[in-house]
Protein backbone atom coordinates (compact mmCIF):
# COMPACT_ATOMS: atom_id res chain seq x y z
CA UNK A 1 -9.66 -17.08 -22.46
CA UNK A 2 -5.87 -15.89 -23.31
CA UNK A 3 -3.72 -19.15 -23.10
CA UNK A 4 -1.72 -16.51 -20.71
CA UNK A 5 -4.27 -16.52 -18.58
CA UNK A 6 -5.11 -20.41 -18.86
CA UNK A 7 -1.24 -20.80 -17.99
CA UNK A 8 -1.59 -18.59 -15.10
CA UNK A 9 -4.02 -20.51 -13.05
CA UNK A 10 -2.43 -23.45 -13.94
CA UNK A 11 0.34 -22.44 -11.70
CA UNK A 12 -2.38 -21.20 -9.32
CA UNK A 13 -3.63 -24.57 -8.86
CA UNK A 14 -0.04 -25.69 -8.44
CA UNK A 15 0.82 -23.55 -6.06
CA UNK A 16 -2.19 -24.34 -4.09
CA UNK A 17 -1.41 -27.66 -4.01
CA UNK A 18 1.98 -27.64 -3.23
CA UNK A 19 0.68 -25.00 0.00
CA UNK A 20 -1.22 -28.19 1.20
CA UNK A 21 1.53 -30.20 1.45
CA UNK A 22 3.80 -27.71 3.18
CA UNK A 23 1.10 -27.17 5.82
CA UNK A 24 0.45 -31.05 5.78
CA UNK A 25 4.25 -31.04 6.58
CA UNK A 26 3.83 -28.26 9.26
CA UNK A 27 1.41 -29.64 11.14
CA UNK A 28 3.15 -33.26 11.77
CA UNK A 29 4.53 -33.99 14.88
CA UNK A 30 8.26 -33.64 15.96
CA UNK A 31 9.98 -36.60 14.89
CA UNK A 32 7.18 -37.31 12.11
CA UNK A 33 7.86 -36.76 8.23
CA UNK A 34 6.04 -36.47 5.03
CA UNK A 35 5.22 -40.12 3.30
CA UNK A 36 7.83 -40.24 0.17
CA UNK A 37 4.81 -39.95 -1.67
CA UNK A 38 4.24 -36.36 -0.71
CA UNK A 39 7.90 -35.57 -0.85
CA UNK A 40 7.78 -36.79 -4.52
CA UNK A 41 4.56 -34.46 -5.20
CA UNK A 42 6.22 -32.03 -4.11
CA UNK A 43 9.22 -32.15 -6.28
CA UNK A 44 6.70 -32.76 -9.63
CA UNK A 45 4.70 -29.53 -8.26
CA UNK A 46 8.12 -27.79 -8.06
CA UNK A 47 9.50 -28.52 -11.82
CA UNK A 48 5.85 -27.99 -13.20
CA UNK A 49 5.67 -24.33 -11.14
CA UNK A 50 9.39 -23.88 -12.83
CA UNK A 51 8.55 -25.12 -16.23
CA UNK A 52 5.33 -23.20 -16.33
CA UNK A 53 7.48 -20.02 -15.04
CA UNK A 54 9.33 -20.23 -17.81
CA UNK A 55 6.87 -20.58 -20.98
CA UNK A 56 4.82 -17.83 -19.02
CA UNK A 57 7.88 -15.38 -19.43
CA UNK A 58 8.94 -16.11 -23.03
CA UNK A 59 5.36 -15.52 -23.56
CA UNK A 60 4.77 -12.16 -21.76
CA UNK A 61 8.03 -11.16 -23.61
CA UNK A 62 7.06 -11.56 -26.71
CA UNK A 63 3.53 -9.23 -25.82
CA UNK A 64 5.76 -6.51 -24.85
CA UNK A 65 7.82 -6.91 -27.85
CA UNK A 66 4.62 -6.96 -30.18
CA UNK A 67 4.04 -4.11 -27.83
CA UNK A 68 7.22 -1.96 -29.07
CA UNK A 69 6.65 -3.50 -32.95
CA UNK A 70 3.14 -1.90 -32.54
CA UNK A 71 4.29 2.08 -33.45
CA UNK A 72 6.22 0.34 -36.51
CA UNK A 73 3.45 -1.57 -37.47
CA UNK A 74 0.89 1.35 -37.80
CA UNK A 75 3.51 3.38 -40.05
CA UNK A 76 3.51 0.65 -42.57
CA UNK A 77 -0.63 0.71 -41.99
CA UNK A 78 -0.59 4.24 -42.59
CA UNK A 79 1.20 4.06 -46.06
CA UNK A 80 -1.03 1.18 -47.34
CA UNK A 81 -3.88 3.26 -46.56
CA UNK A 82 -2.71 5.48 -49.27
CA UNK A 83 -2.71 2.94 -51.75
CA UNK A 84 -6.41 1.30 -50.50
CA UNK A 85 -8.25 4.61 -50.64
CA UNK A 86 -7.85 5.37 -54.69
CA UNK A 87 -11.01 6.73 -56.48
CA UNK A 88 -14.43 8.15 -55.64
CA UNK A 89 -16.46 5.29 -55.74
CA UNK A 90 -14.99 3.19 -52.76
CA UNK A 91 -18.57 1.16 -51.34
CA UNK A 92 -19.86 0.47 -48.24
CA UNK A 93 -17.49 -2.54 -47.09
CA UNK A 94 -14.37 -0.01 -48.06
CA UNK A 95 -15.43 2.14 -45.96
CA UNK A 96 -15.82 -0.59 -43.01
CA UNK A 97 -12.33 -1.76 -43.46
CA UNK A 98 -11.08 1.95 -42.97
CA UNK A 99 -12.74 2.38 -39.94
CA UNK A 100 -11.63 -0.85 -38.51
CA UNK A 101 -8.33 0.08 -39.67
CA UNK A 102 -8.34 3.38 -37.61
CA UNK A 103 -10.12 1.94 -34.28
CA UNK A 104 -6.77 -0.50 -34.77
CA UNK A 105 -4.51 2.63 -34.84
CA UNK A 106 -6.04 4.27 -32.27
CA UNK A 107 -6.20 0.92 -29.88
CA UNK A 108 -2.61 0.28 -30.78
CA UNK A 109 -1.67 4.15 -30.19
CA UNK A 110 -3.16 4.23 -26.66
CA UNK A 111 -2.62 0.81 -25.60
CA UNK A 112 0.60 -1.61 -26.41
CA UNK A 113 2.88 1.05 -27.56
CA UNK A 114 2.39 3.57 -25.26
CA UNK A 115 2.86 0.95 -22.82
CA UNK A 116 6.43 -0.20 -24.19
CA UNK A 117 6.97 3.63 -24.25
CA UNK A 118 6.32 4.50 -20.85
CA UNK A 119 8.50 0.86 -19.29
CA UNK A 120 11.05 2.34 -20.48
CA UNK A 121 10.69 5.73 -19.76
CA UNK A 122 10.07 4.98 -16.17
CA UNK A 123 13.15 5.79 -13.39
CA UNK A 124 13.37 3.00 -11.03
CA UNK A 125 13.15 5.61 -7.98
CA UNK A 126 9.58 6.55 -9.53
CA UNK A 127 8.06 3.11 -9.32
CA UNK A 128 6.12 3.65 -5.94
CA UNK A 129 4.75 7.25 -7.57
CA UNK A 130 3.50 4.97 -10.97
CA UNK A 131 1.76 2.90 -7.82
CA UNK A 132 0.29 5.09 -6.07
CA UNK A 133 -1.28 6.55 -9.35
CA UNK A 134 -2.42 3.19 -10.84
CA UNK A 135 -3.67 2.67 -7.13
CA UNK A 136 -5.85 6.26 -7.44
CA UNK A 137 -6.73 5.15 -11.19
CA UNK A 138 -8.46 1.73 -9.87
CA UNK A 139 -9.71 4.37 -7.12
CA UNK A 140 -8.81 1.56 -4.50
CA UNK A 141 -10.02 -1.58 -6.36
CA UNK A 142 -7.30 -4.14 -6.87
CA UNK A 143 -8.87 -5.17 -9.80
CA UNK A 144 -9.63 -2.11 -11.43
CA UNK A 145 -5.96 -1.24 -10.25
CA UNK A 146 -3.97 -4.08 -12.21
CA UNK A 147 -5.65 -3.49 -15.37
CA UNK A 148 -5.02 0.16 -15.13
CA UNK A 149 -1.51 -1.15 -14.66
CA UNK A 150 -1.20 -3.46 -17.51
CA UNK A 151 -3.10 -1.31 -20.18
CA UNK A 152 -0.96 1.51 -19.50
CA UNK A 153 2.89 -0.11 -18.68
CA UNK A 154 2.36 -4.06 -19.24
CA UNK A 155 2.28 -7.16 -17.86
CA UNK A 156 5.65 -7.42 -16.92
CA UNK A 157 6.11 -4.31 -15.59
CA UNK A 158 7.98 -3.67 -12.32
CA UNK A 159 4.91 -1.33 -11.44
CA UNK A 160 2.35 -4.21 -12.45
CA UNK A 161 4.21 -6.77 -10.62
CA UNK A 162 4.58 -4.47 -7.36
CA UNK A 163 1.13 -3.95 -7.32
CA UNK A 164 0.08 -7.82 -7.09
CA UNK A 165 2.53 -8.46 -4.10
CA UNK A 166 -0.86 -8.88 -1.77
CA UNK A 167 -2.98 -6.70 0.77
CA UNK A 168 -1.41 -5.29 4.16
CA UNK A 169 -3.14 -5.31 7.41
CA UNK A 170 -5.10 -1.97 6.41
CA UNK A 171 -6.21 -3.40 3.30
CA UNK A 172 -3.82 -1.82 0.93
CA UNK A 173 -0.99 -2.61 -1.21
CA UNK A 174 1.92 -3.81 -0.31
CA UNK A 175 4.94 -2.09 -1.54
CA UNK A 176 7.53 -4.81 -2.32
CA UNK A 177 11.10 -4.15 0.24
CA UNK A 178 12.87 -3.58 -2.84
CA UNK A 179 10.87 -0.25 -4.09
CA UNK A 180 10.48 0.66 -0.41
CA UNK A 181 14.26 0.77 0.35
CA UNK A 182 14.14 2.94 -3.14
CA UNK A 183 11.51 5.56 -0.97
CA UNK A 184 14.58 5.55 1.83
CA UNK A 185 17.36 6.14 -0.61
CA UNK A 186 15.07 9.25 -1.38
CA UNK A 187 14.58 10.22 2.42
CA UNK A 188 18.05 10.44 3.12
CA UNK A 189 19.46 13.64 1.52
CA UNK A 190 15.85 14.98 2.73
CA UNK A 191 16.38 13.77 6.24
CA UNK A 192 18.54 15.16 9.04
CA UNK A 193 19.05 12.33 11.46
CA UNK A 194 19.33 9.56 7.97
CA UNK A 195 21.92 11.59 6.28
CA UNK A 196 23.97 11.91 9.37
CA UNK A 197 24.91 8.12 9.42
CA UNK A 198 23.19 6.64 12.36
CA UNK A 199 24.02 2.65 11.80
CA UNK A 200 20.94 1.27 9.97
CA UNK A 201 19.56 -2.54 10.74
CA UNK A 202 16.43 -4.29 8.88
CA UNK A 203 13.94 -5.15 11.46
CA UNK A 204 11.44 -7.34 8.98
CA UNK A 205 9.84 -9.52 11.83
CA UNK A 206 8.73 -6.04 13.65
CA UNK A 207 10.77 -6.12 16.53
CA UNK A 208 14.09 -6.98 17.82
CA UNK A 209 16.38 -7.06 21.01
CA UNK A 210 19.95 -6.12 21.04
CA UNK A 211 22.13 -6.69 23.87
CA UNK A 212 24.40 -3.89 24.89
CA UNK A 213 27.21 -3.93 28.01
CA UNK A 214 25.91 -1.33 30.89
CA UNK A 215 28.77 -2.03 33.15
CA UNK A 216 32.58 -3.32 32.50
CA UNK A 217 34.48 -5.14 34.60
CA UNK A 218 36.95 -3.72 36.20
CA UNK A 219 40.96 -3.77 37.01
CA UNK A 220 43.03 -2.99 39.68
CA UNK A 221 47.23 -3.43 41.79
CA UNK A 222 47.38 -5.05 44.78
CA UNK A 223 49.98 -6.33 47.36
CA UNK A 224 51.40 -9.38 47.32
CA UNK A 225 49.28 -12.17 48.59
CA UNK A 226 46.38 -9.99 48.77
CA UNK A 227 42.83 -10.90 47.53
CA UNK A 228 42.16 -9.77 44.50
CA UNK A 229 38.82 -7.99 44.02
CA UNK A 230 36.15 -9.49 41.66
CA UNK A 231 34.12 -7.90 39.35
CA UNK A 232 31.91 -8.59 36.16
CA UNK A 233 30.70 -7.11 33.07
CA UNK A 234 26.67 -6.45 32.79
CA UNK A 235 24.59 -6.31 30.21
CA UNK A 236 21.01 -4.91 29.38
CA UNK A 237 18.72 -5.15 26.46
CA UNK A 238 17.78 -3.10 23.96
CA UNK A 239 14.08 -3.47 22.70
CA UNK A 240 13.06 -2.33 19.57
CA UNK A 241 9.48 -2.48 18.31
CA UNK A 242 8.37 -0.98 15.06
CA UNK A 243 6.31 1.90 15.64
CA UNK A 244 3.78 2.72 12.44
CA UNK A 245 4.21 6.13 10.93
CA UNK A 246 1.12 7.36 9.06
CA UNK A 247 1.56 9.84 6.05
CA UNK A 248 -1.47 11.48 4.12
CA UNK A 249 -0.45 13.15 0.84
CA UNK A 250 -3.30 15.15 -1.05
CA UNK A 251 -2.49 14.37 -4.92
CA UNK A 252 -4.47 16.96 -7.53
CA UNK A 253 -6.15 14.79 -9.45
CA UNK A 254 -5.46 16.76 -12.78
CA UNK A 255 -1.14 15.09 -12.07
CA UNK A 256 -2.92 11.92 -11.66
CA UNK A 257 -4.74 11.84 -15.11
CA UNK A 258 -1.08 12.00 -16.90
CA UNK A 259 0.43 9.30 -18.32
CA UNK A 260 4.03 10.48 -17.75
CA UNK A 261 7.35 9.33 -16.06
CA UNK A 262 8.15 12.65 -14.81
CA UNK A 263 4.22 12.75 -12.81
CA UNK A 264 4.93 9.40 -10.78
CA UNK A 265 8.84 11.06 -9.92
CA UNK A 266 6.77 14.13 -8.61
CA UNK A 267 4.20 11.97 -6.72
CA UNK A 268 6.91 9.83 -5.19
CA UNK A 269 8.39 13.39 -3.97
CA UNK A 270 5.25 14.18 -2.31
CA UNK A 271 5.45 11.03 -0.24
CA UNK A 272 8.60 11.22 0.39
CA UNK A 273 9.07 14.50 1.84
CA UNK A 274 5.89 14.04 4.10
CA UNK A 275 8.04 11.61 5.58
CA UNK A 276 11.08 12.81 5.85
CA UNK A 277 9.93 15.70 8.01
CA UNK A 278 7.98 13.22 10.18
CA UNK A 279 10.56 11.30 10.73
CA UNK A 280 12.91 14.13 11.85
CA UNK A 281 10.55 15.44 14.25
CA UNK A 282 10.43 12.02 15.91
CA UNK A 283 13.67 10.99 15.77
CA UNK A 284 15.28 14.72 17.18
CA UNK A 285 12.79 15.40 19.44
CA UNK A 286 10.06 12.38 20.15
CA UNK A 287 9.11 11.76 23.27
CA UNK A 288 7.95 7.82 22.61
CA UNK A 289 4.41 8.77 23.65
CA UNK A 290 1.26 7.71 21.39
CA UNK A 291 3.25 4.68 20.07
CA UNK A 292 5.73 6.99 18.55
CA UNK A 293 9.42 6.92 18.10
CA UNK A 294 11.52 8.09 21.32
CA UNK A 295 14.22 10.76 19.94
CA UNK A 296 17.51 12.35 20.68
CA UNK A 297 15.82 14.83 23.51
CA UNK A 298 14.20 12.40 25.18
CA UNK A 299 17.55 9.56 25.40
CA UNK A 300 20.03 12.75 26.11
CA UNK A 301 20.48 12.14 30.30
CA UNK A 302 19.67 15.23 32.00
CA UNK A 303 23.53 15.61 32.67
CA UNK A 304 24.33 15.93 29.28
CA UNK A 305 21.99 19.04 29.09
CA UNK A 306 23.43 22.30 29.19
CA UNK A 307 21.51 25.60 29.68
CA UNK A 308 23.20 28.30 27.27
CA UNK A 309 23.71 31.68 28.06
CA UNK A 310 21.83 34.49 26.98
CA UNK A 311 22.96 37.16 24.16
CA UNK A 312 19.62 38.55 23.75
CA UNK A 313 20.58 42.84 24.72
CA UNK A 314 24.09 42.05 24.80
CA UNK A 315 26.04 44.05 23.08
CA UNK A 316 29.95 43.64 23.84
CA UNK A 317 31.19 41.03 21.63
CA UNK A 318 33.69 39.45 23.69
CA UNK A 319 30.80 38.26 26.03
CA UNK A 320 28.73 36.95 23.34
CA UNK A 321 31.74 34.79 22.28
CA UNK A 322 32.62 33.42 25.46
CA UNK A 323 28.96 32.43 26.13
CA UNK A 324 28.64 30.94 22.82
CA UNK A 325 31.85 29.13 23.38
CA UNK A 326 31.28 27.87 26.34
CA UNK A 327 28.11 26.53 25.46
CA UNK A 328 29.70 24.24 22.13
CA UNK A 329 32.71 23.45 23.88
CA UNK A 330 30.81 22.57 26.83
CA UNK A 331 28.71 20.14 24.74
CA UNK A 332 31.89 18.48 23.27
CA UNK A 333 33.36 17.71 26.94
CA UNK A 334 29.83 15.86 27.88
CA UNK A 335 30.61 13.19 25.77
CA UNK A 336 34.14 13.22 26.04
CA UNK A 337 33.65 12.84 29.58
CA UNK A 338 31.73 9.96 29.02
CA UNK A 339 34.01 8.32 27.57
CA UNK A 340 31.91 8.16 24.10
CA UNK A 341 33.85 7.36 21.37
CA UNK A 342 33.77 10.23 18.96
CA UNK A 343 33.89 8.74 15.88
CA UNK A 344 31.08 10.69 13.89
CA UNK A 345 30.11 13.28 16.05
CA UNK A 346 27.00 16.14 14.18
CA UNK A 347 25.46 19.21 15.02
CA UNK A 348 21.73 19.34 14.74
CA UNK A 349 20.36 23.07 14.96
CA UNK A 350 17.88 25.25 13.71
CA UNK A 351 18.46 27.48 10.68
CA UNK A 352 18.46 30.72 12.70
CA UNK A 353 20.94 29.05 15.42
CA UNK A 354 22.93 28.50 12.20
CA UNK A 355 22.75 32.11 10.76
CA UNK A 356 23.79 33.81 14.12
CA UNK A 357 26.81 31.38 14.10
CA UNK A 358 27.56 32.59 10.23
CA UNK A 359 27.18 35.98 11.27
CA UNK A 360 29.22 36.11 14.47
CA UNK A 361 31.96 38.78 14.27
CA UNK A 362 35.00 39.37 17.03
CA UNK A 363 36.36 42.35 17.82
CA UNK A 364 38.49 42.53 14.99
CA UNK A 365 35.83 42.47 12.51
CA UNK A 366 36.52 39.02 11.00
CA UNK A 367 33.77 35.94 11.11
CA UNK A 368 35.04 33.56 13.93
CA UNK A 369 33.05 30.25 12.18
CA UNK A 370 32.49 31.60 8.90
CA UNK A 371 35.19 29.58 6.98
CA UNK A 372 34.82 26.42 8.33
CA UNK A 373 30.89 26.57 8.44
CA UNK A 374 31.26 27.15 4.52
CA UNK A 375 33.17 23.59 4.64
CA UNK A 376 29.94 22.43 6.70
CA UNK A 377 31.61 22.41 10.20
CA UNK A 378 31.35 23.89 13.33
CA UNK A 379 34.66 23.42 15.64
CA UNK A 380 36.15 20.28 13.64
CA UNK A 381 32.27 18.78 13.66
CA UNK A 382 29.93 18.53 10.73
CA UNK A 383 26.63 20.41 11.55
CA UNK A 384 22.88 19.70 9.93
CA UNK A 385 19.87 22.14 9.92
CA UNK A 386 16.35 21.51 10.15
CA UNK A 387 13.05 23.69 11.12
CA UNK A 388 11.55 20.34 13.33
CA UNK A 389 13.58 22.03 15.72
CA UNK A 390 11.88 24.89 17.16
CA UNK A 391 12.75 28.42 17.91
CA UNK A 392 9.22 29.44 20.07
CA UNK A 393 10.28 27.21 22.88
CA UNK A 394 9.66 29.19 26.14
CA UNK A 395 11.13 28.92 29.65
CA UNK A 396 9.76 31.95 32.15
CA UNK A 397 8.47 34.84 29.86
CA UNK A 398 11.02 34.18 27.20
CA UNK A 399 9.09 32.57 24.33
CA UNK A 400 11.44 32.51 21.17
CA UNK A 401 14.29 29.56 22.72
CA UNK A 402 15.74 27.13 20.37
CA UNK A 403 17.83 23.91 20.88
CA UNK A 404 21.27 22.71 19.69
CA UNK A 405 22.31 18.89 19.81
CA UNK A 406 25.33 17.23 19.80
CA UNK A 407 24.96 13.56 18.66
CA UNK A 408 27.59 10.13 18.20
CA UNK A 409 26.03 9.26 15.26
CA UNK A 410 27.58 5.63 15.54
CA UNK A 411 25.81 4.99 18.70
CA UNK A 412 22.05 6.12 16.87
CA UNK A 413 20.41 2.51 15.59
CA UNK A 414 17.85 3.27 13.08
CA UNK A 415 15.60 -0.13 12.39
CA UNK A 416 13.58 -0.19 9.48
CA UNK A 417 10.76 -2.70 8.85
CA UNK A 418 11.28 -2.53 5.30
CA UNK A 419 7.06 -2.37 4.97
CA UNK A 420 5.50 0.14 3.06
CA UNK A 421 1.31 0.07 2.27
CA UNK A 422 -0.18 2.37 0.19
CA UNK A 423 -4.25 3.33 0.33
CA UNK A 424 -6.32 5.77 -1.87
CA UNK A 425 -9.63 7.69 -1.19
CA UNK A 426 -11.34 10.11 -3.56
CA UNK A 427 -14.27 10.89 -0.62
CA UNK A 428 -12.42 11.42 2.27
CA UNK A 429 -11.54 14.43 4.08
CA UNK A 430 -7.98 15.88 5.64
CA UNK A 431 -6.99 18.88 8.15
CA UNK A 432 -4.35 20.79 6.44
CA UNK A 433 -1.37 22.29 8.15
CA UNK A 434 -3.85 25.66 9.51
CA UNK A 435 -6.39 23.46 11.02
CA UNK A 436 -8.72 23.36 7.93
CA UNK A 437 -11.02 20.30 7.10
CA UNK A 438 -10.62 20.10 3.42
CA UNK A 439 -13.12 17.68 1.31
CA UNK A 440 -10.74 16.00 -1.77
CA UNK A 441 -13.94 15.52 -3.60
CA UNK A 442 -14.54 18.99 -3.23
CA UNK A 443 -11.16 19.59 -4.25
CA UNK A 444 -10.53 17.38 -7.12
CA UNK A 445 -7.86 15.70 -5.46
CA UNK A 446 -6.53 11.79 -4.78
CA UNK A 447 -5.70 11.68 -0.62
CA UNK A 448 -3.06 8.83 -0.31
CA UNK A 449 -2.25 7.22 2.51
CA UNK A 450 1.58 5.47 3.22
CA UNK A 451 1.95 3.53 6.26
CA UNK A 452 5.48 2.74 7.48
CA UNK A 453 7.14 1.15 10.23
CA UNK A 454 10.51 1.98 11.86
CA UNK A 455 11.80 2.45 15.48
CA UNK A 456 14.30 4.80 16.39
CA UNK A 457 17.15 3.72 19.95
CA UNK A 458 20.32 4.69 21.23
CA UNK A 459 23.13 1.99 21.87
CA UNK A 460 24.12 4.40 25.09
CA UNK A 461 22.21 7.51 26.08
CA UNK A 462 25.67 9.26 27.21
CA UNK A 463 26.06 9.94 23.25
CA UNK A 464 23.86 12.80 23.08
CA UNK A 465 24.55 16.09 24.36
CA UNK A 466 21.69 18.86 24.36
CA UNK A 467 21.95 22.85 24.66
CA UNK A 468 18.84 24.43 25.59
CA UNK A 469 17.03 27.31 26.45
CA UNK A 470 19.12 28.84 22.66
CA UNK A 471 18.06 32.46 22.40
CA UNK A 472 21.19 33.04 19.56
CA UNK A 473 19.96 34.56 16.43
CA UNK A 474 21.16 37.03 13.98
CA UNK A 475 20.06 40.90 13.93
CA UNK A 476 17.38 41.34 11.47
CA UNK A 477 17.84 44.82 9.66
């Protein structure tokens, strides 16, 4: 046994200990407290854990640096060899030392300095990737998974470390907050509703109220002598309760067999955009059914919804830009009239809605948005595109309607769990996008599984303004 591994459960046992005392602690009655005698234990357990802590680092250090000295080592090897292997009549014990020379190399070459190589290699952003593939290299064992983890990046690794955080409620790993809030830095530029600036609050204990004021009191002038009205504020709640998004990612198992920085990036990319368009389609449009996120159609009151007019057959261009007008100025006065405070107001469309804007001509010939859409604006307002909204929506026999939303991003709350798991299966079976049941042993492939929680609210409805029944698109040649 490794005096490494002797020192490690050492601190085990410490830390076991001192847990029995805490819960000793925990389980007095009010008023009651530990005997000094425990409190002292406690302290020794402490400065043991700390001391231990410490000779534990300098000593997984110095691995790692042996680790990098490796590469060095078997150059100098190399050379001597020269020098060992003179003549034509080297015996039997020669020839031993030669191959135990070369089973070093070769350990060395695939072990400690590949491992120094590829810590340092490794972007920070691609640390849940290297997890997912150590997880799919211990093909779900936790075991098998942390040596895959230290013979390939080291003890101390971030990626090693990550992966001994514990087992979530589904029996995976636990991605630590820090890597996971890495994922979201990822989701944003990827994500409609994130990269428009809704306000963002941790929600680690899974659920959370927030009070918000429903009614203000009120003023008024009166007569001399007169009574003067009363009135009060009110205030509701808020309730937010993390709802658990679910993402399956189907990993070749060919990307998985790599030992390279640039593989774990491209698995992390996989998970992330899975989510990201998830997450839009709950967030714009979910309906909170299913234990699923409620989203900006389902908060926008129905009079902030505006029906838009029609240009499908029309042909006279001055009626096409009245009814588009009228449709996103009519949008604007919703929440103006509501006396939202239009502080970071975007438009959330579909590509096509986009393109007909782009397109639109006046009677003169000249592009009425063009210019400022190439600035990323639409009337004064920044605009975001995204196919999670759709453009088969039907009302009557019309089947090819679209939606456009107007949204105070200040008044979207976005709570994150900060919880990530990650699961791996080699046997199981997925339905892909066309409805096909596709066997990832068949396949060669790794299917990994990300559970997240988040909940998606509105501090006040009134900041959402929807236009529906959107038939605009451009003429296809």
């Amino acid at each position: 046994m490794s005096k490494l591994h002797e020192l490690r459960r050492k601190k085990a046992t410490l830390a076991a200990e001192m847990k029995t005392i805490a819960t000793k602690a925990a389980d007095l009655p009010e008023g009651e407290e530990l005997s000094k005698e425990d409190e002292s234990r406690f302290s020794e357990l402490e400065t043991d854990i700390n001391a231990l802590g410490k000779v534990m680092d300098l000593m997984e250090r110095a691995q790692e640096a042996e680790g990098d000295a490796a590469e060095a080592v078997d150059d100098g090897e190399k050379d001597g060899d020269d020098d060992d292997t003179d003549g034509d009549d080297a015996d039997a014990d020669d020839d031993g030392i030669e191959e135990e020379k070369a089973l070093r190399r070769m350990r060395r070459k695939s072990g400690a300095s590949v491992a120094a190589q590829a810590a340092k290699k490794l972007d920070k952003g691609a640390v849940v990737g290297a997890m997912i593939r150590m997880i799919a290299n211990g093909n779900g064992s936790r075991a098998d998974t942390l040596a895959a983890s230290k013979s390939l990046y080291g003890e101390r690794s971030p990626i090693t470390k990550a992966l001994s955080t514990g087992t979530g409620a589904a029996g995976g790993f636990i991605v630590p907050p820090d890597y996971v809030a890495q994922v979201i830095e990822y989701l944003y530029p990827l994500t409609v509703v994130r990269s428009s600036g809704p306000r963002v609050l941790p929600m680690p204990r899974g659920t959370m109220t927030l009070p918000r004021q429903s009614q203000t009191a009120t003023a008024g002038y009166g007569a001399e002598l007169a009574a003067i009205p009363t009135s009060e504020q009110r205030l509701d709640n808020i309730v937010a309760s993390y709802k658990k998004l679910t993402a399956l990612v189907p990993v070749s198992n060919d990307l998985m067999r790599y030992s390279d920085p640039a593989i774990d990036a491209f698995v992390r990319d996989d998970l992330v955009q899975i989510i990201a368009r998830r997450e839009d389609l709950a967030f714009i449009r979910g309906d909170g059914l299913n234990d699923s996120p409620r989203g900006f159609k389902s908060f926008c009151p129905a009079t902030n919804v505006i029906t838009a007019g029609t240009t499908a057959g029309v042909t006279d261009l001055a009626t096409i830009l009245q009814t588009v007008n009228q449709g996103l100025t009519g949008a604007i006065t919703k929440l103006r009239m509501a006396n939202v405070p239009v502080i970071s107001p975007v438009w959330i469309m579909n590509p096509r809605t986009e393109m007909f804007l782009y397109s639109l001509l006046n009677a003169l010939g000249v592009y009425v948005y063009r210019d400022e859409m190439n600035e990323g604006k639409i009337l004064g307002i920044p605009y975001k595109t995204t196919t999670q909204i759709p453009v088969n929506l039907t009302s009557g026999n019309v089947t090819d309607l679209s939606e456009i939303y107007l949204v105070e991003m200040t008044q979207a709350l976005l709570l994150d769990s900060m919880s990530m798991e990650l699961s791996v299966s080699r046997e199981a079976s997925y339905t892909d996008q066309t409805g096909n049941v596709v066997s990832t042993f068949q396949q060669d492939q790794t299917l990994v599984r990300c559970i997240a929680e988040h909940d998606f609210q509105m501090r006040h409805d009134e900041a959402i303004a929807m236009i529906q029944a959107v038939d605009w698109q451009p003429t296809l040649s």
